[in-house]
Protein backbone atom coordinates (compact mmCIF):
# COMPACT_ATOMS: atom_id res chain seq x y z
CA UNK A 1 14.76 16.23 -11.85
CA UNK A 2 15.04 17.64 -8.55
CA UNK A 3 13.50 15.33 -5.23
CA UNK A 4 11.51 16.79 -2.59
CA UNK A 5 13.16 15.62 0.56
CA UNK A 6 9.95 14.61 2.98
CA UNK A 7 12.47 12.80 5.33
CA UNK A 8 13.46 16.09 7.02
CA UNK A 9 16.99 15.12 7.01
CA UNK A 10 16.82 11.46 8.04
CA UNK A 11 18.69 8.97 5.98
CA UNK A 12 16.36 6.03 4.24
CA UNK A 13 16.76 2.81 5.57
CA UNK A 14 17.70 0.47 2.86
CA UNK A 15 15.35 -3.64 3.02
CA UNK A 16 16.07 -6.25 1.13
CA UNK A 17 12.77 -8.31 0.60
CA UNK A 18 14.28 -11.69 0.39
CA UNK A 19 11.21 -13.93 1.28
CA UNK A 20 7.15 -13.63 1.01
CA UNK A 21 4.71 -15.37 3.29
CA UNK A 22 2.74 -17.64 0.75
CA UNK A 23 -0.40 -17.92 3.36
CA UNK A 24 -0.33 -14.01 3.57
CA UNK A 25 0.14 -12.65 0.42
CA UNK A 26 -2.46 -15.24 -1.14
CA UNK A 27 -4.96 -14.34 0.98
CA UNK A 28 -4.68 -10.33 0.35
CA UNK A 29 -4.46 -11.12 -3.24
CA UNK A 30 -7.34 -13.32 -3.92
CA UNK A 31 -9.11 -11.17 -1.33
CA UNK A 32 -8.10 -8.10 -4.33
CA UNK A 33 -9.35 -9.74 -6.55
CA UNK A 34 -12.32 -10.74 -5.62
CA UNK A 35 -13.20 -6.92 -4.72
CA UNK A 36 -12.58 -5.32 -8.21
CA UNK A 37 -14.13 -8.56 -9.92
CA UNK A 38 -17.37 -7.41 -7.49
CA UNK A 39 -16.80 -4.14 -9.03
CA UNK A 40 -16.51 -4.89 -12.05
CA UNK A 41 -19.52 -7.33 -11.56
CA UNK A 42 -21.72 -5.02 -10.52
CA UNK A 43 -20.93 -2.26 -13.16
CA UNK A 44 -21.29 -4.65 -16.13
CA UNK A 45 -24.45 -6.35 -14.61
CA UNK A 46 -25.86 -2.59 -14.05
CA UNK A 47 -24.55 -2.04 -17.94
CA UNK A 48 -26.62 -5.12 -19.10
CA UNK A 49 -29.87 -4.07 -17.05
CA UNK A 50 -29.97 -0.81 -18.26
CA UNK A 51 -29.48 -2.35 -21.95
CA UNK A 52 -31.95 -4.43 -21.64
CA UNK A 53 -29.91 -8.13 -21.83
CA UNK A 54 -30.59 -9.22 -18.03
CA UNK A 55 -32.87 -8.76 -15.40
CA UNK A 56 -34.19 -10.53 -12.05
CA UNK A 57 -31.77 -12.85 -10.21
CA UNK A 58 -29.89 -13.02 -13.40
CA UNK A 59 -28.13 -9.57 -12.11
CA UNK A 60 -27.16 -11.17 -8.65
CA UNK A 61 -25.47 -14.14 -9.99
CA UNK A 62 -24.01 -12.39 -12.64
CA UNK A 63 -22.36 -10.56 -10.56
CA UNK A 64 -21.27 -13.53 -7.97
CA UNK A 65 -19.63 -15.25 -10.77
CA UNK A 66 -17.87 -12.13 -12.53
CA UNK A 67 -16.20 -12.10 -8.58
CA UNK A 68 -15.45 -15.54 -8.77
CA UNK A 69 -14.10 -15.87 -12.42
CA UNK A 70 -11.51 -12.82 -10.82
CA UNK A 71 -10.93 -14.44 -7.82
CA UNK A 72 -9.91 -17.80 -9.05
CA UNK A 73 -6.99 -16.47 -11.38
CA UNK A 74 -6.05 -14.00 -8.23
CA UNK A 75 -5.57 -17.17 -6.42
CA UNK A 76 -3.53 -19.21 -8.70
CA UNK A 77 -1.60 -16.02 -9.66
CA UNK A 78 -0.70 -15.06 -6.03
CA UNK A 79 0.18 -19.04 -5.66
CA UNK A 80 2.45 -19.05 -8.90
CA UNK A 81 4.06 -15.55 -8.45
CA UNK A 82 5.25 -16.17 -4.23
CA UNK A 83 6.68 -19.51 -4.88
CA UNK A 84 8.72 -18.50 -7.96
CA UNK A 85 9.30 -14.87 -6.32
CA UNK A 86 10.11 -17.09 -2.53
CA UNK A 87 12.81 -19.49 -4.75
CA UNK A 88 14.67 -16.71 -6.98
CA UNK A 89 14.93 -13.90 -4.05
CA UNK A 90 17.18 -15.69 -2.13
CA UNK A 91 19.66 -16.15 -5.66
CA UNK A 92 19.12 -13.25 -7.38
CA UNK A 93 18.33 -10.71 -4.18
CA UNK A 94 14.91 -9.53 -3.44
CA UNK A 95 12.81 -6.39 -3.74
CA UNK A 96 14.78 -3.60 -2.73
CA UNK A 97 12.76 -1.09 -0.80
CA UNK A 98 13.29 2.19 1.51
CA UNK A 99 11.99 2.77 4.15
CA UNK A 100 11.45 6.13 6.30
CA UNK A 101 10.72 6.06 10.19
CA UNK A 102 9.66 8.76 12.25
CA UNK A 103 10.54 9.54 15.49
CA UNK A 104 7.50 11.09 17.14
CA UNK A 105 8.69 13.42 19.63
CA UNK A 106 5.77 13.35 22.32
CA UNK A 107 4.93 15.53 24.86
CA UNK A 108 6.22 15.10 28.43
CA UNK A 109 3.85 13.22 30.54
CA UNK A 110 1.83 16.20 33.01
CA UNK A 111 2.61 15.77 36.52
CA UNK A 112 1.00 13.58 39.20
CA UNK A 113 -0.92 16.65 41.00
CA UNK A 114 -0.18 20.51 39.73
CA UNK A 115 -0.29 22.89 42.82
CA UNK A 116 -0.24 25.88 40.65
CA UNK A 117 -3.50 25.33 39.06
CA UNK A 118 -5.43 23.21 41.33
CA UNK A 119 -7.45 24.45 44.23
CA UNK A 120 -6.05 24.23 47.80
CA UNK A 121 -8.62 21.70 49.08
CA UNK A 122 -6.76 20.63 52.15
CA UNK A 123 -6.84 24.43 53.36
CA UNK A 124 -9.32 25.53 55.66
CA UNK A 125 -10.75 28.85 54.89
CA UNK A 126 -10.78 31.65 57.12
CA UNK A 127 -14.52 32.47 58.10
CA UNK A 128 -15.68 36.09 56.87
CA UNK A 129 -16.22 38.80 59.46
């Protein structure tokens, strides 16, 4: 199977991911979590109004705790999997990734004052006839 090459000839750089930060990657995570279990709160709640099943405030906390029961497991997964991932990276090697950078070539700064397109201010004008 043949690779498109989007690096325009620059050579991958080769990480190792060797250690996660626990606070971080809980907190993105849970926060995960907790969207799609709103998602999914909020499309089964719609499910069970249109079916008849709930209605009123029912829907609202319905939905809260659908979020929370996906939250909670998010939490205590993200917990389980960065200690265990934190103490068998540094034996076993990490997450091996590549990574492309980019050198943006800008464009050269414009000079300071331009006296080919501005207009000779400091000139004095010769009156008209």
């Amino acid at each position: 199977m043949k690779s498109i090459n989007l690096t325009n000839g620059v050579e991958p750089t080769k990480v190792t991911l060797r250690r996660i930060e626990l606070r971080s990657f809980v907190k993105w995570q849970t926060l995960a979590f907790c969207v799609f279990g709103t998602l999914v709160g909020l499309i089964s709640s719609a499910w069970y109004v249109i079916v008849g099943q709930l209605t009123g405030k029912g829907t609202v906390w319905y939905s809260f705790l659908i979020a929370l029961y996906y939250a909670v497991p998010g939490f205590i997964s993200s917990v389980i999997f960065g200690v265990i991932y934190n103490s068998l990276a540094g034996r076993l090697g990490g997450l091996e990734l590549e990574i492309v950078t980019h050198s943006e070539v800008k464009p050269p700064q414009p000079a300071e004052r331009w006296e080919g397109s501005l207009p000779k201010i400091n000139e004095q004008k010769e009156p008209l006839p």
